[in-house]
N, C-alpha and C. Protein backbone atom coordinates (compact mmCIF):
# COMPACT_ATOMS: atom_id res chain seq x y z
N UNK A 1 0.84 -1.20 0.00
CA UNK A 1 0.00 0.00 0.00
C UNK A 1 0.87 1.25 0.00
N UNK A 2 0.29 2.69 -0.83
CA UNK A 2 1.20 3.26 -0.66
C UNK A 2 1.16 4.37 0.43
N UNK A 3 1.74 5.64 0.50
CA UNK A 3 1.58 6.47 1.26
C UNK A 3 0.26 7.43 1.74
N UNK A 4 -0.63 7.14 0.28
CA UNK A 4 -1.54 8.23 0.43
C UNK A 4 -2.40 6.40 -0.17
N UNK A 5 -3.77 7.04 0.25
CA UNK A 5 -4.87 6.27 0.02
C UNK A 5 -5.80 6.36 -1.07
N UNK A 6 -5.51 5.06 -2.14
CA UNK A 6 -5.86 5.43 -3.66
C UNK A 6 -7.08 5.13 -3.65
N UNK A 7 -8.10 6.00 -4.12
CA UNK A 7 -9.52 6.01 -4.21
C UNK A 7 -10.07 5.70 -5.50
N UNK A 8 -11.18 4.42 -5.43
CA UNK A 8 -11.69 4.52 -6.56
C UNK A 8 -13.04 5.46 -6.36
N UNK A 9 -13.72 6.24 -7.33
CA UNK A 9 -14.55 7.06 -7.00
C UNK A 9 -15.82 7.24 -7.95
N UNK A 10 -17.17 6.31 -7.18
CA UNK A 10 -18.46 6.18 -8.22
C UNK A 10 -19.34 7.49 -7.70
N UNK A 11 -19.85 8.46 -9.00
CA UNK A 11 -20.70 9.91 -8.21
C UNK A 11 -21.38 10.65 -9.16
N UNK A 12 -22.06 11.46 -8.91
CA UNK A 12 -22.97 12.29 -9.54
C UNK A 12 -23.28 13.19 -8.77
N UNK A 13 -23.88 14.15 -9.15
CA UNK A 13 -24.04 15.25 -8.47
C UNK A 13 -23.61 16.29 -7.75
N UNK A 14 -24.33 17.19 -7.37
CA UNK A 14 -23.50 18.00 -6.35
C UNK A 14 -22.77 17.65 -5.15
N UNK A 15 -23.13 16.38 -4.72
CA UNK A 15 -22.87 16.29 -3.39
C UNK A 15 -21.48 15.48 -3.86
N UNK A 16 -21.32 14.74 -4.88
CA UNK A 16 -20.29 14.37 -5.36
C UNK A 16 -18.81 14.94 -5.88
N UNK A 17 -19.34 16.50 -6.08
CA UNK A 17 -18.53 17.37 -6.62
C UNK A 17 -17.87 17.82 -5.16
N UNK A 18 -19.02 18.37 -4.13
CA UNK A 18 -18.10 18.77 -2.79
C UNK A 18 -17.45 17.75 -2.36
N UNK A 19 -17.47 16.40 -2.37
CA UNK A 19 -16.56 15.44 -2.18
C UNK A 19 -15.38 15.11 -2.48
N UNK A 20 -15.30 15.18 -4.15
CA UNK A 20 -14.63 15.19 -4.79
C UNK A 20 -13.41 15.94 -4.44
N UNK A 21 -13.60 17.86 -4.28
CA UNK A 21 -13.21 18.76 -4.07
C UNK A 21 -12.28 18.47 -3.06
N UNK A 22 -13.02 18.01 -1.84
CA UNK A 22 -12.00 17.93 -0.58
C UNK A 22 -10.98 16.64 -0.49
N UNK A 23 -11.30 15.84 -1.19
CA UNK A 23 -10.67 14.43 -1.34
C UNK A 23 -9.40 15.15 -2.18
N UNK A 24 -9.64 15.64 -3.39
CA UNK A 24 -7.99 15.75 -4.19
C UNK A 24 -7.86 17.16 -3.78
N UNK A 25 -8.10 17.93 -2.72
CA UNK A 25 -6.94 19.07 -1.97
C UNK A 25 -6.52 18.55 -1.03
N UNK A 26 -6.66 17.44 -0.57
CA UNK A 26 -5.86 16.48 0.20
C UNK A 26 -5.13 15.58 0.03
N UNK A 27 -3.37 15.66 0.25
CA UNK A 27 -2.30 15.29 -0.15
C UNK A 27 -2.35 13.80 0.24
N UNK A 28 -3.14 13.52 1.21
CA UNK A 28 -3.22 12.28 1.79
C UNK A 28 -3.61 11.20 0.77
N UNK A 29 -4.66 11.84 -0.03
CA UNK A 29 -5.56 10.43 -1.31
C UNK A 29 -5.34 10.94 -2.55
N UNK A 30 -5.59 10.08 -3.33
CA UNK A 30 -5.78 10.06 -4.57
C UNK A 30 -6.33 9.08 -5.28
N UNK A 31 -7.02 10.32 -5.94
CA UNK A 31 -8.29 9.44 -6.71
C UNK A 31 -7.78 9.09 -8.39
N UNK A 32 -8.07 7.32 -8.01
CA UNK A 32 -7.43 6.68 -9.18
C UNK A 32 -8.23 6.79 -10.53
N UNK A 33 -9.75 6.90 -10.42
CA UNK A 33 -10.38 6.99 -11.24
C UNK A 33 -12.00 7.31 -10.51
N UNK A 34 -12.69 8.27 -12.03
CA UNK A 34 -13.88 8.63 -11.72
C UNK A 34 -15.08 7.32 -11.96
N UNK A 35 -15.79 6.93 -11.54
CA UNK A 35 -16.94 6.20 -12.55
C UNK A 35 -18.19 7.13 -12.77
N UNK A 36 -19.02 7.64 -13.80
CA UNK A 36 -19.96 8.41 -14.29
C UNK A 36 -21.23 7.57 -14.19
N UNK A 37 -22.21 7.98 -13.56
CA UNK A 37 -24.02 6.79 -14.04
C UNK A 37 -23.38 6.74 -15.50
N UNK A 38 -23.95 6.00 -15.89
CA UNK A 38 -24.07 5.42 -17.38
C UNK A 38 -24.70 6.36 -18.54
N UNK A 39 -25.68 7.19 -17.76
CA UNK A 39 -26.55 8.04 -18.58
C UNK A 39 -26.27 9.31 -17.70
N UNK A 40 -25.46 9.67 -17.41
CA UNK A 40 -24.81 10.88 -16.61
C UNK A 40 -24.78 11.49 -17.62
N UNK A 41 -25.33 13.29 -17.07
CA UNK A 41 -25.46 14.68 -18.18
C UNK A 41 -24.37 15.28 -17.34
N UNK A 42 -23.42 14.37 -16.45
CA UNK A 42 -22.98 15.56 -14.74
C UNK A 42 -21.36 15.88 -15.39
N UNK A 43 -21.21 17.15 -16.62
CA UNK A 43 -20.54 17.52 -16.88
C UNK A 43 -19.36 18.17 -15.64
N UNK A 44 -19.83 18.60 -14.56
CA UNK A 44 -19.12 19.06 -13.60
C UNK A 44 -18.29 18.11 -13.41
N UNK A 45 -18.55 16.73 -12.92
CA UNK A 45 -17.63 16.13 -11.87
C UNK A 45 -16.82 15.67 -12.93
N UNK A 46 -17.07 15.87 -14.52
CA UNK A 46 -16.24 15.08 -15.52
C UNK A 46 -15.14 16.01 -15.69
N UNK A 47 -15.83 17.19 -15.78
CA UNK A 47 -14.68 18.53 -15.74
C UNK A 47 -13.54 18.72 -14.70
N UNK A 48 -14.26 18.14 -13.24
CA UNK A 48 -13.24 18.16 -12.61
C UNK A 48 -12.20 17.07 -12.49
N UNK A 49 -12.66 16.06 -13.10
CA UNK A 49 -11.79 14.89 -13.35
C UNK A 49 -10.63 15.59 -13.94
N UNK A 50 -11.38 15.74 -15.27
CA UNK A 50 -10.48 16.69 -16.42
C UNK A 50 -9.05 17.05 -15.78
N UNK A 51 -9.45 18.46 -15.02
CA UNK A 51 -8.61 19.13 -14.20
C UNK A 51 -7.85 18.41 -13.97
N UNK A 52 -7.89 17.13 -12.87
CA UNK A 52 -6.94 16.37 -12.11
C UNK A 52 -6.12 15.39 -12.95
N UNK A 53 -6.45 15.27 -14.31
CA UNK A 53 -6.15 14.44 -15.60
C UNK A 53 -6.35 13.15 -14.57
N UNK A 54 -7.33 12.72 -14.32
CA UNK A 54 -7.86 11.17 -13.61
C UNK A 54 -8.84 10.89 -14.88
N UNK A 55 -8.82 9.49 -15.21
CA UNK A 55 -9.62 8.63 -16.05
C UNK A 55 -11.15 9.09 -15.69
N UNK A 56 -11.69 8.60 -16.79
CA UNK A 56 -13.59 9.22 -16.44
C UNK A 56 -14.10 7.71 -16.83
N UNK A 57 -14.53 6.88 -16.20
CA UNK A 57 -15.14 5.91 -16.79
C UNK A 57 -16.65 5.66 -16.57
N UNK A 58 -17.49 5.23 -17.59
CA UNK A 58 -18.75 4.89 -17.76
C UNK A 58 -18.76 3.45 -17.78
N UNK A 59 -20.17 2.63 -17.27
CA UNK A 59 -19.94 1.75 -17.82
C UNK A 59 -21.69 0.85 -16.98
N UNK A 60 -22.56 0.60 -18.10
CA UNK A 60 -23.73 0.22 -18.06
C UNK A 60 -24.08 -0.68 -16.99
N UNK A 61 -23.19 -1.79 -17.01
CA UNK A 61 -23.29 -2.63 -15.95
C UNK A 61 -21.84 -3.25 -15.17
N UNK A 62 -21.92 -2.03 -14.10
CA UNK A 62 -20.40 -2.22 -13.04
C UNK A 62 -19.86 -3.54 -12.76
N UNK A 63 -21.04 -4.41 -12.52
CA UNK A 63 -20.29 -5.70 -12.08
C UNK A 63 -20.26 -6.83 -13.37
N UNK A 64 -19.90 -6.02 -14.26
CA UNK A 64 -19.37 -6.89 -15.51
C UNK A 64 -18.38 -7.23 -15.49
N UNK A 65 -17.64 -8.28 -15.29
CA UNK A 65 -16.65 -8.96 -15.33
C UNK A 65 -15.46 -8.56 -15.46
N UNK A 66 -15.56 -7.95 -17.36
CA UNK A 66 -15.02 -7.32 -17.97
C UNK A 66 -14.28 -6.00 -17.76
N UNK A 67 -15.27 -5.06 -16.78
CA UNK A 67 -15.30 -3.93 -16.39
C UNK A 67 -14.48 -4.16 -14.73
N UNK A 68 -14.35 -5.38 -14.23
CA UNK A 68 -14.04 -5.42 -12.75
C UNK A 68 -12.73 -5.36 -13.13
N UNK A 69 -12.28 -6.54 -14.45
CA UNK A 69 -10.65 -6.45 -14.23
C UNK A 69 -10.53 -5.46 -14.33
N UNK A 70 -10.79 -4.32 -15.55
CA UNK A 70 -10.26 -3.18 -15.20
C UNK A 70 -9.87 -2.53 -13.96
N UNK A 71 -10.92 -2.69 -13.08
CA UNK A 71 -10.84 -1.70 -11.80
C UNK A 71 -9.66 -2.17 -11.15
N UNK A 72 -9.70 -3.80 -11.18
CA UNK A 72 -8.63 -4.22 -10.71
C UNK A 72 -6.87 -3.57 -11.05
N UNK A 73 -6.97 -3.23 -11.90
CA UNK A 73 -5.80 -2.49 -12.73
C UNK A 73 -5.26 -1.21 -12.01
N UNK A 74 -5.89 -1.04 -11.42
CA UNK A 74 -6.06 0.28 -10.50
C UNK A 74 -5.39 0.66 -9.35
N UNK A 75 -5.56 -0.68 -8.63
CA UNK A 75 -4.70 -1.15 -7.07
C UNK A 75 -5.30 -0.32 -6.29
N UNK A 76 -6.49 0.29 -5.87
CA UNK A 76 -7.26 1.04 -5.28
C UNK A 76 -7.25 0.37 -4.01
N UNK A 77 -7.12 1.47 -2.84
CA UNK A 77 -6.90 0.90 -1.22
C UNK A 77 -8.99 1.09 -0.91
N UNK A 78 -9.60 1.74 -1.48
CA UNK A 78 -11.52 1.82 -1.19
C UNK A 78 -11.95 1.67 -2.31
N UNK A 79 -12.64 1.82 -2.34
CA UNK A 79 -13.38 2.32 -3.20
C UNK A 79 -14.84 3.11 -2.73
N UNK A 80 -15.23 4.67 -3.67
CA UNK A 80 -16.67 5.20 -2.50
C UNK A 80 -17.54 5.17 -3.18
N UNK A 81 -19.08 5.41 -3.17
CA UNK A 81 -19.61 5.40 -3.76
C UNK A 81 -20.71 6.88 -3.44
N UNK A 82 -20.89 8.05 -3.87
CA UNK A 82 -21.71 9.10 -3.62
C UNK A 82 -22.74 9.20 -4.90
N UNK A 83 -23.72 9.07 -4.17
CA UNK A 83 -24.78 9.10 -5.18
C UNK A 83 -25.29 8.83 -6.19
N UNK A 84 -24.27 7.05 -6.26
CA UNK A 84 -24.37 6.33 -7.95
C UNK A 84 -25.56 5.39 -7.64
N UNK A 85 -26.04 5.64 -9.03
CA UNK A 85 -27.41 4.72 -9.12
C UNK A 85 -27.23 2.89 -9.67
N UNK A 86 -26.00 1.94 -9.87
CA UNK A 86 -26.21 1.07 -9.15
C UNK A 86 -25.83 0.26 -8.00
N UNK A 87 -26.63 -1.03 -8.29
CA UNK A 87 -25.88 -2.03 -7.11
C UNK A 87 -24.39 -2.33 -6.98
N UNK A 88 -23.93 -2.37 -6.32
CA UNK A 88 -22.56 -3.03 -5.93
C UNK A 88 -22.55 -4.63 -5.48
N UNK A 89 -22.54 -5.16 -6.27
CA UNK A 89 -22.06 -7.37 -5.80
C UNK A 89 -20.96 -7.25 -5.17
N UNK A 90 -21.31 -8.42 -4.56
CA UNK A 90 -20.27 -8.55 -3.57
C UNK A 90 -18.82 -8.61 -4.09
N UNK A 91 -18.68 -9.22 -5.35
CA UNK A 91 -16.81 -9.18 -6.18
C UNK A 91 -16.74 -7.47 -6.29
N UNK A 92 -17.36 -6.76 -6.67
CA UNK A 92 -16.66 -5.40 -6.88
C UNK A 92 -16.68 -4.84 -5.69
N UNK A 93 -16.94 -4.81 -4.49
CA UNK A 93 -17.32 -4.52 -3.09
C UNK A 93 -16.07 -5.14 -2.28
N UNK A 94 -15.55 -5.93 -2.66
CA UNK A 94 -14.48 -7.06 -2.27
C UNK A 94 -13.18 -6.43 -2.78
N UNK A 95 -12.92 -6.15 -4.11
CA UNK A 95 -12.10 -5.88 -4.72
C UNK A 95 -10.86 -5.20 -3.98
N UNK A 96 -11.43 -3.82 -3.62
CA UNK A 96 -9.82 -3.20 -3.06
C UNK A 96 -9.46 -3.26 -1.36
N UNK A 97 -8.88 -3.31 -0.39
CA UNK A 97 -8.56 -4.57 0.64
C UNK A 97 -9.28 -3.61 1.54
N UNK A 98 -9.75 -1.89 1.58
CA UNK A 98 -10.36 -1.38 2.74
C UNK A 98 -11.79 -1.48 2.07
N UNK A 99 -11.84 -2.72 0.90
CA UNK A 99 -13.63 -2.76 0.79
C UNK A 99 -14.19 -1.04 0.14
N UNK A 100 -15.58 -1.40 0.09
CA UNK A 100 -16.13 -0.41 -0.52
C UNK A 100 -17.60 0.43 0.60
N UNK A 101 -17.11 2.08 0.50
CA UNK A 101 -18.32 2.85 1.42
C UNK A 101 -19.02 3.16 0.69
N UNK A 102 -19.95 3.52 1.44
CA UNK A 102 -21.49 4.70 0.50
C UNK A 102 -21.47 5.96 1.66
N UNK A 103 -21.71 7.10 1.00
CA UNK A 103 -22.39 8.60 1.89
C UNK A 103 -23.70 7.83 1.73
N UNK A 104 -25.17 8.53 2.46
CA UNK A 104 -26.05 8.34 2.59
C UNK A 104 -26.70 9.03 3.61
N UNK A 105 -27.65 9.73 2.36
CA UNK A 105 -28.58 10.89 3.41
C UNK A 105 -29.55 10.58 4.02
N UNK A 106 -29.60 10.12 4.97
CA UNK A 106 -30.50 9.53 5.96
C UNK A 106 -29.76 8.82 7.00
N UNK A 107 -30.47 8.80 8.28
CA UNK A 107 -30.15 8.20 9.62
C UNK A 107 -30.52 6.71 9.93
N UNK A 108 -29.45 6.43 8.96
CA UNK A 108 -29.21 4.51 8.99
C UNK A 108 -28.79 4.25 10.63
N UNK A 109 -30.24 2.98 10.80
CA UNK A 109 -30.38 1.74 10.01
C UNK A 109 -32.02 2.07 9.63
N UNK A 110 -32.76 3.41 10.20
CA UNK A 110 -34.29 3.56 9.81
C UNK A 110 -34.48 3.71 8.03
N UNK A 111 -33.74 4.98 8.19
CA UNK A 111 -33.92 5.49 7.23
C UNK A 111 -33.07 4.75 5.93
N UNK A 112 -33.42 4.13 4.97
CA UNK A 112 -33.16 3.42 4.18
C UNK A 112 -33.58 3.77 2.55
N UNK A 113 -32.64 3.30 1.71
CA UNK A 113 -33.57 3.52 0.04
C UNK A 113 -33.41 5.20 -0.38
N UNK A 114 -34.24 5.38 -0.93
CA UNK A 114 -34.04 6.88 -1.28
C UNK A 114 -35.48 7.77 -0.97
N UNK A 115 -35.26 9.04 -1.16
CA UNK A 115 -36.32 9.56 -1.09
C UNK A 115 -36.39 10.08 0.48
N UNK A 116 -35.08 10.06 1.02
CA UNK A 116 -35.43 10.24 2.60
C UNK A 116 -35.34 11.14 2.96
N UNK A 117 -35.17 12.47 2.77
CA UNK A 117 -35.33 13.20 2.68
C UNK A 117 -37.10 14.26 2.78
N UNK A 118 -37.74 13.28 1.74
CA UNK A 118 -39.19 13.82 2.00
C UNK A 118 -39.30 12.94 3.25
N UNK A 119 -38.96 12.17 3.54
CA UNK A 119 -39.36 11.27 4.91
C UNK A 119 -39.32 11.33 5.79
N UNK A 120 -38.03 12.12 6.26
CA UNK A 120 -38.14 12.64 7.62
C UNK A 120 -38.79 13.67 7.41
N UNK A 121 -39.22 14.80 6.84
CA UNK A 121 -40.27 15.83 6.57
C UNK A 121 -42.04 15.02 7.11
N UNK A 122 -42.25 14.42 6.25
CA UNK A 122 -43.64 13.89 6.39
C UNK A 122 -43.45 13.16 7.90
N UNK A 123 -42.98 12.36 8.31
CA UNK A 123 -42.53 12.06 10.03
C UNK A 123 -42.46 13.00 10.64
N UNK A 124 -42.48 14.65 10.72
CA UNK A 124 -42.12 15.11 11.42
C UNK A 124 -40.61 14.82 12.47
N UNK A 125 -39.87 15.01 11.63
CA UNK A 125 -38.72 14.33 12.80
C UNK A 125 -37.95 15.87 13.33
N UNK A 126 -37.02 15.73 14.07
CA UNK A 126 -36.56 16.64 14.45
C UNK A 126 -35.37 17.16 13.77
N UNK A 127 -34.89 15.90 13.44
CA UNK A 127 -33.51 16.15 12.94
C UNK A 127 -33.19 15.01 11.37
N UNK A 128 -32.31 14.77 10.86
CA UNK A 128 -32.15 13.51 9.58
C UNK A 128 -30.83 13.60 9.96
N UNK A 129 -30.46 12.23 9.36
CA UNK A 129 -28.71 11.76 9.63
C UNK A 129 -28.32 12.24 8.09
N UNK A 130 -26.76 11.92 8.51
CA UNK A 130 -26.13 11.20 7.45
C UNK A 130 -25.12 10.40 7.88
N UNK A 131 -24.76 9.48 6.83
CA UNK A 131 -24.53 8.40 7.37
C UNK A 131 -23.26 7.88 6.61
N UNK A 132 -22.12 7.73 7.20
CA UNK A 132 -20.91 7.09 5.73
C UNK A 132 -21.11 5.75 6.64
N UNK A 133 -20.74 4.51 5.48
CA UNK A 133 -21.32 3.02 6.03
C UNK A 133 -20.15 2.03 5.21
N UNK A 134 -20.20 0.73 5.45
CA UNK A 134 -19.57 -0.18 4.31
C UNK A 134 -20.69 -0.64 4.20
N UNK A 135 -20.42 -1.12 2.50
CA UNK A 135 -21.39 -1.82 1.23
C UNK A 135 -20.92 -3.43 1.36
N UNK A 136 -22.42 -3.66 1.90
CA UNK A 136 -22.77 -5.21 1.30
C UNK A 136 -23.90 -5.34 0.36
N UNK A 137 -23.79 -6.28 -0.01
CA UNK A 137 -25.60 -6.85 -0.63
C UNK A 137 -26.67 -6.56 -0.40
N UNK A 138 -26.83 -6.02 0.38
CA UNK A 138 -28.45 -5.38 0.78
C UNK A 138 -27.74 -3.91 -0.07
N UNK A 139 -29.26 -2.96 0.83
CA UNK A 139 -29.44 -1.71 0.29
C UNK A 139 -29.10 -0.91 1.76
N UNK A 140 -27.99 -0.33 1.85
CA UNK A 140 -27.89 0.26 3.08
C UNK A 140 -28.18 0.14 3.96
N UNK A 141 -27.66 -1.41 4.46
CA UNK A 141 -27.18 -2.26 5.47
C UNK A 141 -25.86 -2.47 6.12
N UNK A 142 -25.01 -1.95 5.12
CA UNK A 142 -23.35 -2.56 6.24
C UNK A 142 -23.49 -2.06 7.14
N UNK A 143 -22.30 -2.17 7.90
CA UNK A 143 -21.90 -1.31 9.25
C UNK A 143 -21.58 0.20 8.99
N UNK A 144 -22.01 0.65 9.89
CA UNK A 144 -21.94 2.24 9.99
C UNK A 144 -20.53 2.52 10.05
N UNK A 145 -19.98 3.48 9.49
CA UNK A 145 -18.72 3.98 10.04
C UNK A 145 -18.72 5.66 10.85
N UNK A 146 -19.80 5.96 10.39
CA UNK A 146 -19.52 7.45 10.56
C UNK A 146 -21.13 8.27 10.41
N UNK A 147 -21.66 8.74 11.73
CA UNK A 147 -23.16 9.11 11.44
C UNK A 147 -23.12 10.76 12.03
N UNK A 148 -23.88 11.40 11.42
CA UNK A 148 -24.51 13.12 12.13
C UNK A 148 -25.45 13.29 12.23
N UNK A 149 -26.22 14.09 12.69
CA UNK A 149 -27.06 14.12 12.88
C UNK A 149 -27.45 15.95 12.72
N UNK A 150 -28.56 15.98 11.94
CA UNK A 150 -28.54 18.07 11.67
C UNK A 150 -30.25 18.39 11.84
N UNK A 151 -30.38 19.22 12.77
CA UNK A 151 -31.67 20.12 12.95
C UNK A 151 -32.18 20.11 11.63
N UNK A 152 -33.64 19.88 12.60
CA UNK A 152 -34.77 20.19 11.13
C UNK A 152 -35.61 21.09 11.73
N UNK A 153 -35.73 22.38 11.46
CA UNK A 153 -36.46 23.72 11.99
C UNK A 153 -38.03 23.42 11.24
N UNK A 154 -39.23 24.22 11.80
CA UNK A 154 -40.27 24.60 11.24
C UNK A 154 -40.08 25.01 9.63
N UNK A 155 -39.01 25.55 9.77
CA UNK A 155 -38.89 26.59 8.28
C UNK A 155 -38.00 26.07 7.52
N UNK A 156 -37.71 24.52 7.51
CA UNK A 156 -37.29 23.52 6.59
C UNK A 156 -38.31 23.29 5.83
N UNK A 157 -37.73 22.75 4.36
CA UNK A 157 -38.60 22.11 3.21
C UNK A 157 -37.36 20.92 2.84
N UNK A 158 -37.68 20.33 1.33
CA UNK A 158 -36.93 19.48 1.18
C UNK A 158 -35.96 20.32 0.56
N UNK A 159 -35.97 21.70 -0.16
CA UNK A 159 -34.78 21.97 -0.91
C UNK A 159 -34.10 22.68 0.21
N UNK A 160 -34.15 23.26 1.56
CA UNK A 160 -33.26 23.62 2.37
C UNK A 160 -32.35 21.91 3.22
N UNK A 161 -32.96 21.19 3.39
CA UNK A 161 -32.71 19.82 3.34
C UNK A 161 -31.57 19.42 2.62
N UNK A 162 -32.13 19.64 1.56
CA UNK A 162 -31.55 19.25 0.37
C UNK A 162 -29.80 20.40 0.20
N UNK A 163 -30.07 21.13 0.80
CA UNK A 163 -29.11 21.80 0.50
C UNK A 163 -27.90 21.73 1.60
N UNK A 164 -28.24 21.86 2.23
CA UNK A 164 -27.42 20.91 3.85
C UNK A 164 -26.77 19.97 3.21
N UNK A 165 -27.68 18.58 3.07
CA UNK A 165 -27.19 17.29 2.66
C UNK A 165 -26.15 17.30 1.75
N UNK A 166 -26.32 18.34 1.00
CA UNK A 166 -24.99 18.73 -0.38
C UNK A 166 -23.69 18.96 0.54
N UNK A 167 -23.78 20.08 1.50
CA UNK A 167 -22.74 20.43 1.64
C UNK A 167 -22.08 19.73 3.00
N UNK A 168 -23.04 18.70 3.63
CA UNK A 168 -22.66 18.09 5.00
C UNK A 168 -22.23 16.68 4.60
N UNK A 169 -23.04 16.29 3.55
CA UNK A 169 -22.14 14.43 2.83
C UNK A 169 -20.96 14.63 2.49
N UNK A 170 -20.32 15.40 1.56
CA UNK A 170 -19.17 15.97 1.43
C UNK A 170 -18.52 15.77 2.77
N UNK A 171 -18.43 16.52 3.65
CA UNK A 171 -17.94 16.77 4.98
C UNK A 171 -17.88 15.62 5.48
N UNK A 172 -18.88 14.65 6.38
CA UNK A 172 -19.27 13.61 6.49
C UNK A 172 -18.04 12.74 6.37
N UNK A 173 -17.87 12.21 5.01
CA UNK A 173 -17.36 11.37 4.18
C UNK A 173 -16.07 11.59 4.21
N UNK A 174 -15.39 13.09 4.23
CA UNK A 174 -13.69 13.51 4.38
C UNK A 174 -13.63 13.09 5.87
N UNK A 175 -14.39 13.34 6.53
CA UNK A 175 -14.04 12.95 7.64
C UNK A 175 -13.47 11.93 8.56
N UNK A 176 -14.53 11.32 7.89
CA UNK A 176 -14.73 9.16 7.38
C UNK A 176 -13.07 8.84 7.62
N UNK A 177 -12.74 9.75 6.18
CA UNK A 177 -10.94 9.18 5.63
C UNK A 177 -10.45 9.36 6.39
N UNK A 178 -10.29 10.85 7.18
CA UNK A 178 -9.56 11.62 8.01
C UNK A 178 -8.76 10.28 9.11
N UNK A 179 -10.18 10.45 9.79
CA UNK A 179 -10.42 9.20 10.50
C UNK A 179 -9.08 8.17 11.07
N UNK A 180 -9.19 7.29 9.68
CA UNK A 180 -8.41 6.02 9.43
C UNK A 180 -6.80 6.25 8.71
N UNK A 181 -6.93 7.76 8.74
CA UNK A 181 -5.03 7.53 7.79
C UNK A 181 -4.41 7.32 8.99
N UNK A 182 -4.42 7.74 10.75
CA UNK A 182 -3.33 7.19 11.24
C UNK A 182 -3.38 5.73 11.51
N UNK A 183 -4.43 5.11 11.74
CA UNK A 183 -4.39 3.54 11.94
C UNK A 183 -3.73 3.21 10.54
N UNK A 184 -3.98 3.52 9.36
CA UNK A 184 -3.06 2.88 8.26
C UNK A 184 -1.83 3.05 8.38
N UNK A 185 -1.57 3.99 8.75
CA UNK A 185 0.42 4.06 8.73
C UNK A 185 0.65 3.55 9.38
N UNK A 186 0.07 3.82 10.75
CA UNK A 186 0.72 2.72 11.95
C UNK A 186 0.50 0.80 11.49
N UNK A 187 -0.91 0.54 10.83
CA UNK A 187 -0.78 -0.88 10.06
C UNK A 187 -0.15 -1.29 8.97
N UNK A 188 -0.03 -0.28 7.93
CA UNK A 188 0.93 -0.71 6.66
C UNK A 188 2.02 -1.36 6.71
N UNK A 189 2.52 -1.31 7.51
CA UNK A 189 4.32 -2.31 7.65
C UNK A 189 4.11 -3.59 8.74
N UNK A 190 2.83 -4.02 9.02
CA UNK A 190 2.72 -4.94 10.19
C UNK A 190 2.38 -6.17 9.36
N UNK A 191 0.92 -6.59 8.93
CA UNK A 191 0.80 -8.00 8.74
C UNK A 191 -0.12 -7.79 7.26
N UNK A 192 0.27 -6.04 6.38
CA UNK A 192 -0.63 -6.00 4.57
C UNK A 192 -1.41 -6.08 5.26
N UNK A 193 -2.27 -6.16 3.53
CA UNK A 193 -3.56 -5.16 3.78
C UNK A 193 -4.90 -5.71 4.36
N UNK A 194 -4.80 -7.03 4.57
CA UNK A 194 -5.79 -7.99 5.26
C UNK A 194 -5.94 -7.66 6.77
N UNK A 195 -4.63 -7.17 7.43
CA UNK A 195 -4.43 -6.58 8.56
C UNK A 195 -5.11 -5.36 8.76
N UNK A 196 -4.43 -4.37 7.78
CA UNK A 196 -5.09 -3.33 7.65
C UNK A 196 -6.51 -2.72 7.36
N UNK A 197 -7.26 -3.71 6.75
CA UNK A 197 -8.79 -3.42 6.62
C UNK A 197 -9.40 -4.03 8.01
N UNK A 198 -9.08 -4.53 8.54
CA UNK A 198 -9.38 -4.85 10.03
C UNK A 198 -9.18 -3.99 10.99
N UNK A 199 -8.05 -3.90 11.10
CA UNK A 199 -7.64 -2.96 11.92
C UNK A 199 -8.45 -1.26 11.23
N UNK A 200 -8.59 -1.01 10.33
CA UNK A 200 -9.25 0.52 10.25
C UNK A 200 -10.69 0.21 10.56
N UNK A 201 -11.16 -0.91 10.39
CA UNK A 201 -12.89 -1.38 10.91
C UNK A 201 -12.68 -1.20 11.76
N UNK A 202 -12.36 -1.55 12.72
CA UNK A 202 -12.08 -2.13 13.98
C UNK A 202 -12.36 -0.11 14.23
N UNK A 203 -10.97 0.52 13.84
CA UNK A 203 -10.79 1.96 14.65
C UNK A 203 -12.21 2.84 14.21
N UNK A 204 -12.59 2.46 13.48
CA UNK A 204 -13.87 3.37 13.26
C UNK A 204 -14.94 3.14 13.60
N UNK A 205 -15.29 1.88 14.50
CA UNK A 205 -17.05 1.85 15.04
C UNK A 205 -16.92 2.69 16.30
């Protein structure tokens, strides 16, 4: 493994772009490659690829075989996933040795799926999470790594919601990394990376 923590990186959107942003002004990671939805119009996050001259890849169905060796090619220490619309199987989830996260706007393990946003609205709740997690086979089920929790005033709707969630998943999620770079240095020279994805689970519940 090397010094800084190579990211593979599946995203769309805004909340993907503030992610993005804070991940490569940080000397610590680097992002090995973008993946785009398949039918992505999200010229931004391609542009900012651009910028960083990082690969842009598309590709209809992720857990194509075909498409995994590639990733494999990569040597990626995560892989994340912000706001991509598909599933992750368990071989591409497996692939790089700290496994694969999701951001997720909602206060997992209730709040689940999408749309949660109008949900805690119609619940009346007080507050909505967000949530950085590891990806298994279900739908936003792994283990939690990293949860917040943000006021929901009278004079919330979904696009003030909505606008939080942009700029707090971002946050969220750097944080996540922040997190785990000293347990990696201190694990990288002990027992590889089988050690090391344990040991950073382990430091983050």
């Amino acid at each position: 493994m090397s010094e800084k923590i190579i990211i593979g990186y599946f995203g769309d959107g805004v909340w993907a772009h503030n992610a993005f942003r804070k991940i490569v002004n940080d000397a610590k990671f680097k992002i090995a490659f973008v993946v785009l939805r398949y039918d992505s119009s999200d010229e931004v996050l391609a542009t900012l690829a651009k910028e960083q001259n990082i690969p842009i890849l598309k590709e209809k169905n992720i857990n194509n075989p075909e498409f995994l060796d590639r990733l494999k090619n990569y040597n990626c220490d995560i892989f994340v996933s912000m706001s991509f619309d598909q599933i992750f199987k368990s071989e591409i989830i497996n692939i790089p040795p700290l496994k694969t996260i999701n951001c997720h706007a909602g206060k997992l393990p209730f709040y689940r799926g999408r749309n949660i946003l109008n949900w805690a609205l119609i619940n009346d709740e007080k507050d909505f999470g967000i949530t950085v997690h590891y990806m298994d086979t279900g739908i936003d089920t792994g283990d939690i790594i990293l949860q917040k929790t943000y006021p929901i005033s009278d004079n919330d709707n979904y696009a003030s919601l909505l606008e939080t969630a942009h700029i707090e998943c971002a946050s969220v999620l750097y944080e996540a990394f922040v997190r785990f770079i000293a347990e990696l240095l201190n694990a990288q020279n002990k027992k590889g990376a089988g050690f090391i994805a344990q040991s950073v689970k382990k430091a983050m519940k």
